[in-house]
C-alpha atoms as a PDB file:
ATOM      1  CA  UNK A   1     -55.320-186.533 174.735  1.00  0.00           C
ATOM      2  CA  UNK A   2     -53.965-188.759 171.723  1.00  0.00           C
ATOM      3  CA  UNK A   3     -55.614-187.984 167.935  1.00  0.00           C
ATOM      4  CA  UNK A   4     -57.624-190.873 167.258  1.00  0.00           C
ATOM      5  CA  UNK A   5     -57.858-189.790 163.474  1.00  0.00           C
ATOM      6  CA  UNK A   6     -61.630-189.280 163.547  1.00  0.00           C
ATOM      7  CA  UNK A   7     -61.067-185.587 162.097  1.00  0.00           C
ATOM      8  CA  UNK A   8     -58.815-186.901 159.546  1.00  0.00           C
ATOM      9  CA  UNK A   9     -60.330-186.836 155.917  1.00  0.00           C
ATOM     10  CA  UNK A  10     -60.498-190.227 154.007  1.00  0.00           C
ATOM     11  CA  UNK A  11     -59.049-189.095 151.073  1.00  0.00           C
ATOM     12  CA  UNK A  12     -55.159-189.356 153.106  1.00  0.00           C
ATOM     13  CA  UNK A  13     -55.112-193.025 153.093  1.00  0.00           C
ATOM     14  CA  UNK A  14     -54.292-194.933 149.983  1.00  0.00           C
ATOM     15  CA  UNK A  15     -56.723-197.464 148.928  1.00  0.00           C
ATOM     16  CA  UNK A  16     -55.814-201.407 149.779  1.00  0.00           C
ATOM     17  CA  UNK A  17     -55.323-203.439 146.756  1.00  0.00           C
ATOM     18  CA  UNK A  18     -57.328-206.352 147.581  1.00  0.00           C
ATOM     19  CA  UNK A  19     -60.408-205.039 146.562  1.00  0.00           C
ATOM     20  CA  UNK A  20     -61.146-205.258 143.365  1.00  0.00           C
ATOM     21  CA  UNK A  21     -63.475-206.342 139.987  1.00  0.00           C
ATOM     22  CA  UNK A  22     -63.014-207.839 136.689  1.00  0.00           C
ATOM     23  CA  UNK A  23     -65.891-207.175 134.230  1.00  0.00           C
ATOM     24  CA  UNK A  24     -65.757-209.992 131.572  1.00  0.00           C
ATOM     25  CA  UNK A  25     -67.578-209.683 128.597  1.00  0.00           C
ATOM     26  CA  UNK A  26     -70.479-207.766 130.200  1.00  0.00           C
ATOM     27  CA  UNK A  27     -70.150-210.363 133.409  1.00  0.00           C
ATOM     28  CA  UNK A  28     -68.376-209.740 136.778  1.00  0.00           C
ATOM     29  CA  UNK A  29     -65.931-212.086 137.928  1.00  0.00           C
ATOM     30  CA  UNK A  30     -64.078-213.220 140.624  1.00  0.00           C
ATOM     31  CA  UNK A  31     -59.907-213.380 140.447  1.00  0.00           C
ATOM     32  CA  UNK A  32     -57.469-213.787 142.988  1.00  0.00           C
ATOM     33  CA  UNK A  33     -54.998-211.686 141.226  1.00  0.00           C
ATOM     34  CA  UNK A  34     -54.592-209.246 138.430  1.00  0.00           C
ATOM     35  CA  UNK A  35     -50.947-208.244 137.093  1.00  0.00           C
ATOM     36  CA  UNK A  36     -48.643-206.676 134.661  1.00  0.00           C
ATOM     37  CA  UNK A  37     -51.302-203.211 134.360  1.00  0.00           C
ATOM     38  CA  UNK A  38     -48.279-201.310 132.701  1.00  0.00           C
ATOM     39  CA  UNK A  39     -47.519-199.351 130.010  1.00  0.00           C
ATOM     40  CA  UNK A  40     -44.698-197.184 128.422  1.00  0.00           C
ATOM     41  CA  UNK A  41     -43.400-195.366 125.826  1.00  0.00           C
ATOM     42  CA  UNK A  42     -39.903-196.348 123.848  1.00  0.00           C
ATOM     43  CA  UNK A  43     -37.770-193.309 123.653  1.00  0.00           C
ATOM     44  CA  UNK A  44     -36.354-192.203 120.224  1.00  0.00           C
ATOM     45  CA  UNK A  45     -32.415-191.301 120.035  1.00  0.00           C
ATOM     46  CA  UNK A  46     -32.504-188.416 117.366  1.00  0.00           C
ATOM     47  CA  UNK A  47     -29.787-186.524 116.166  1.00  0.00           C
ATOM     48  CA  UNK A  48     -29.972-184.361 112.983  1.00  0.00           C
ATOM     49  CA  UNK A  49     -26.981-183.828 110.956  1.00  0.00           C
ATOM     50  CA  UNK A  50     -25.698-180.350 111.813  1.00  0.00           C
ATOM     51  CA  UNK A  51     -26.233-180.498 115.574  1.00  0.00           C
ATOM     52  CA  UNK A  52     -23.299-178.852 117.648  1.00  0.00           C
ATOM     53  CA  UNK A  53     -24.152-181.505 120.307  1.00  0.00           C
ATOM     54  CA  UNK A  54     -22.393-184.504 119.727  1.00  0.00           C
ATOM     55  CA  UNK A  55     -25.178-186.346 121.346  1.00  0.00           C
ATOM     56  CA  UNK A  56     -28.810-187.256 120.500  1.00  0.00           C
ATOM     57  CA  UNK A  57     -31.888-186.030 121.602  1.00  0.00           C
ATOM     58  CA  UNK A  58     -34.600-188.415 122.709  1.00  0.00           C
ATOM     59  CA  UNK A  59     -37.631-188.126 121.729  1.00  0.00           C
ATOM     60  CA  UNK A  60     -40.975-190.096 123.005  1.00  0.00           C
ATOM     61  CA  UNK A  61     -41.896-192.652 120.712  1.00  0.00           C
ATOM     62  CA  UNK A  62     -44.161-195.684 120.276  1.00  0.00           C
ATOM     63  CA  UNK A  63     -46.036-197.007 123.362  1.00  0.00           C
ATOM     64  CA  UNK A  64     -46.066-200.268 124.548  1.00  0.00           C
ATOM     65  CA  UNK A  65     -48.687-202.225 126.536  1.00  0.00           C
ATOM     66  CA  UNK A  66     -47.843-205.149 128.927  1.00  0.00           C
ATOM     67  CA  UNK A  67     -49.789-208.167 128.194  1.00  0.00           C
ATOM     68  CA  UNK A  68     -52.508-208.580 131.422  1.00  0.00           C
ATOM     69  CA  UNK A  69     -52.310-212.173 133.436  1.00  0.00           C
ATOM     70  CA  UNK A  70     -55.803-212.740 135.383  1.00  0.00           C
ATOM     71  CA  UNK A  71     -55.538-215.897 138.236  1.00  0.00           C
ATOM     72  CA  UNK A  72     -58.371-217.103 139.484  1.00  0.00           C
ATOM     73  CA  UNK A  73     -59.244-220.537 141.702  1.00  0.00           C
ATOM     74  CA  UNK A  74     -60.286-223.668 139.129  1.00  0.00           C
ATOM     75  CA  UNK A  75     -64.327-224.837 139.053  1.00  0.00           C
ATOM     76  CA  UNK A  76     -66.023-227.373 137.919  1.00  0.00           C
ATOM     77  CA  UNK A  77     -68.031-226.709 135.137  1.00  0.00           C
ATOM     78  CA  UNK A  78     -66.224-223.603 134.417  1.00  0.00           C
ATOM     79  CA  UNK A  79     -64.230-223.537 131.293  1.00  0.00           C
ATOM     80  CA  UNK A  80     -64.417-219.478 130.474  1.00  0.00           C
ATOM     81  CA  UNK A  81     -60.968-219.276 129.887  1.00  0.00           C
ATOM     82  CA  UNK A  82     -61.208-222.540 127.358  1.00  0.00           C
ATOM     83  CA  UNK A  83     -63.838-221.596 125.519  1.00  0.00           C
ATOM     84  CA  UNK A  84     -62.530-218.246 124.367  1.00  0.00           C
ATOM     85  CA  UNK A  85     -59.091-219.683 123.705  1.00  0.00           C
ATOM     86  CA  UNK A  86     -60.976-222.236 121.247  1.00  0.00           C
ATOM     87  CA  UNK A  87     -62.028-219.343 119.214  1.00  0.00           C
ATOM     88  CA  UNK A  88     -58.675-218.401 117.909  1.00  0.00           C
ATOM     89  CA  UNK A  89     -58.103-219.373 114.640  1.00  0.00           C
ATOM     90  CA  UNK A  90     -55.812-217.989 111.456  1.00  0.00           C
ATOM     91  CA  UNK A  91     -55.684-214.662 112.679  1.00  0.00           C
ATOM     92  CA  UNK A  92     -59.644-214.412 114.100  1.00  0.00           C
ATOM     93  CA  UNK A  93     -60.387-214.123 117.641  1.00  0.00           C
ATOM     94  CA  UNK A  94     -63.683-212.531 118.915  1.00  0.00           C
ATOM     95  CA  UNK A  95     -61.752-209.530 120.623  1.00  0.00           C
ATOM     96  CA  UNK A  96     -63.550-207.863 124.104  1.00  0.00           C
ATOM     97  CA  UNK A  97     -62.873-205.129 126.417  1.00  0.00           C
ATOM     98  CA  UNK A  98     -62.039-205.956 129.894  1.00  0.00           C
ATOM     99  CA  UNK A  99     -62.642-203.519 132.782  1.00  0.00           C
ATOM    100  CA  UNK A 100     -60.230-204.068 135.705  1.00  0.00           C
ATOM    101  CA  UNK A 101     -61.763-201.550 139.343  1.00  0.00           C
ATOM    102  CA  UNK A 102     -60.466-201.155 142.198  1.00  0.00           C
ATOM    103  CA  UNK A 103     -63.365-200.855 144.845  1.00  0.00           C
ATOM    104  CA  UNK A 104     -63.510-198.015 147.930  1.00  0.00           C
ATOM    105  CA  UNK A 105     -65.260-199.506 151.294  1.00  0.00           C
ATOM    106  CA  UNK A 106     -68.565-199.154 149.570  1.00  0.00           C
ATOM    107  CA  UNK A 107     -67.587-201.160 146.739  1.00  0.00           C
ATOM    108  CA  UNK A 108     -67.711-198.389 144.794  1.00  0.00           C
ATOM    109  CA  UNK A 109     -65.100-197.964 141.280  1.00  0.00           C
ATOM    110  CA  UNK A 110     -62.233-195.835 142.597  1.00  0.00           C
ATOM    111  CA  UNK A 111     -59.489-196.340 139.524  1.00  0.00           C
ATOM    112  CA  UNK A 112     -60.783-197.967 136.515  1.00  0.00           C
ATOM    113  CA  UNK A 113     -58.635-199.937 134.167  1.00  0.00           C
ATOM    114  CA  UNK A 114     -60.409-200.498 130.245  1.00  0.00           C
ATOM    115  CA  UNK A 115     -58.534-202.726 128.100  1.00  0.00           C
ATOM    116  CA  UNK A 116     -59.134-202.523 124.540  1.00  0.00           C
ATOM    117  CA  UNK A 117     -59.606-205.135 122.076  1.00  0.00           C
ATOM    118  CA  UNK A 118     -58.652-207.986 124.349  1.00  0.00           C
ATOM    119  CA  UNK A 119     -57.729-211.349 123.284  1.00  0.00           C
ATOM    120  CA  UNK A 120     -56.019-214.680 125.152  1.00  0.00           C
ATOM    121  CA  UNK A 121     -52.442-215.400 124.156  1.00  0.00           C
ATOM    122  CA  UNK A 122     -51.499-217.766 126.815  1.00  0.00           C
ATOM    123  CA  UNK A 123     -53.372-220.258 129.206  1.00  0.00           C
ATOM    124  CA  UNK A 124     -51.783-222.057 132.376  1.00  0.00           C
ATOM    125  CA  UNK A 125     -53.958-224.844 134.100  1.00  0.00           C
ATOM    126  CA  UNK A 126     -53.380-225.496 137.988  1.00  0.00           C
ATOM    127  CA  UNK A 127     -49.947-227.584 139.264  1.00  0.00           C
ATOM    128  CA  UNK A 128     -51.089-230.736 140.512  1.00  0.00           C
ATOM    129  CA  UNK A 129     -49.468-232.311 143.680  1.00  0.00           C
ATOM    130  CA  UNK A 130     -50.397-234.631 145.711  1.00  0.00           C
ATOM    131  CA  UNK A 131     -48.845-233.867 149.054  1.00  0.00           C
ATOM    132  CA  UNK A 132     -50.466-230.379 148.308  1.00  0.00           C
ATOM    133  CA  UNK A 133     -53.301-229.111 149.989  1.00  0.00           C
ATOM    134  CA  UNK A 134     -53.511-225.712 148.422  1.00  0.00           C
ATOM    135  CA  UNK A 135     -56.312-224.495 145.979  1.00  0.00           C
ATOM    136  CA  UNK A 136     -56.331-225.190 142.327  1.00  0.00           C
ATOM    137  CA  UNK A 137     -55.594-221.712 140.310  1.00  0.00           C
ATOM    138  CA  UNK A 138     -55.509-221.283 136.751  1.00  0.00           C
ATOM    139  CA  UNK A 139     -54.136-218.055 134.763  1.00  0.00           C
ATOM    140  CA  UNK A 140     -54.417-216.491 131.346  1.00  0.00           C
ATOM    141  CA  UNK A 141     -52.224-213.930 130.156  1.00  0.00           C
ATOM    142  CA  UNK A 142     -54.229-211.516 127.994  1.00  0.00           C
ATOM    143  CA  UNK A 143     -52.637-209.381 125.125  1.00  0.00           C
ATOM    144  CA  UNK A 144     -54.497-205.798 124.195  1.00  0.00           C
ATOM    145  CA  UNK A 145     -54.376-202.948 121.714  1.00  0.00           C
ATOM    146  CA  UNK A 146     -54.338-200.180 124.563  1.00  0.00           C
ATOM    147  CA  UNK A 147     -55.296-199.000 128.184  1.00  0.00           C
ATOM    148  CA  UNK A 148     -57.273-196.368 129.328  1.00  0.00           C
ATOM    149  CA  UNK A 149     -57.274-195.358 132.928  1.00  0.00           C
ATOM    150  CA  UNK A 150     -59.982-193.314 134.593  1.00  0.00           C
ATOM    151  CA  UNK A 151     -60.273-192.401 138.468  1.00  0.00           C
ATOM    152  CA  UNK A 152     -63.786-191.842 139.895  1.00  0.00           C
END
């Protein structure tokens, strides 16, 4: 008789990646893609001056946060992304975290992803062609002062 996986547990398969959540400024909303959710630290080449290695050591350093680009299909009526990138001025921007979760079946939180102190750096409208017959999508690349991940 063949295994039909019903006494495998859930918890073996990983999750899919197409179900997800943005909370926006204490509103949910809809995006067709979310990227660049990285982070690292620089390494620092160290050596000190009597070392009988004649190489360095490295040593973990500063980290450094990717900015975030959110894509999501164009409305009418909707100018979100607009509206906050109006707000910038000589070094003032009303700053917001951003919760990024990826959902389970239930559309529960599984892996939650807080930026911190979130702010627009960069905004692309849609490509306009008309032979196209593809859906408009706009992006904004979002810059952040850190990135805290929590699984549920």
């Amino acid at each position: 008789m063949a295994d039909d996986g019903s006494a495998q547990s859930t918890a073996v398969w990983p999750l899919p990646k197409f179900h997800f959540e943005v909370q926006w400024n204490n509103a949910v909303m809809s995006f067709e893609e979310v990227s660049g959710l990285e982070f690292e630290t620089q390494p620092i080449d160290y050596r000190h001056g009597d070392s009988p290695a004649f190489s360095a050591i490295k040593m973990p350093g500063v980290r450094k946060y990717s900015n975030i680009t959110l894509k999501k299909g164009v409305f009418t009526n909707d100018n979100k992304f607009w509206d906050w990138f109006n707000q910038i001025k000589m070094n003032t921007i009303k700053r917001m975290p951003i919760t990024i979760c990826l959902l389970d079946e239930a559309g529960k939180p599984t892996m939650v992803w807080t930026l911190i102190n979130a702010f627009p750096t960069k905004i692309t409208g849609t490509d306009l062609k008309a032979e196209g017959n593809a859906v408009a999508i706009e992006s904004i690349e979002i810059a952040h002062e850190g990135l805290t991940i929590a699984s549920t």
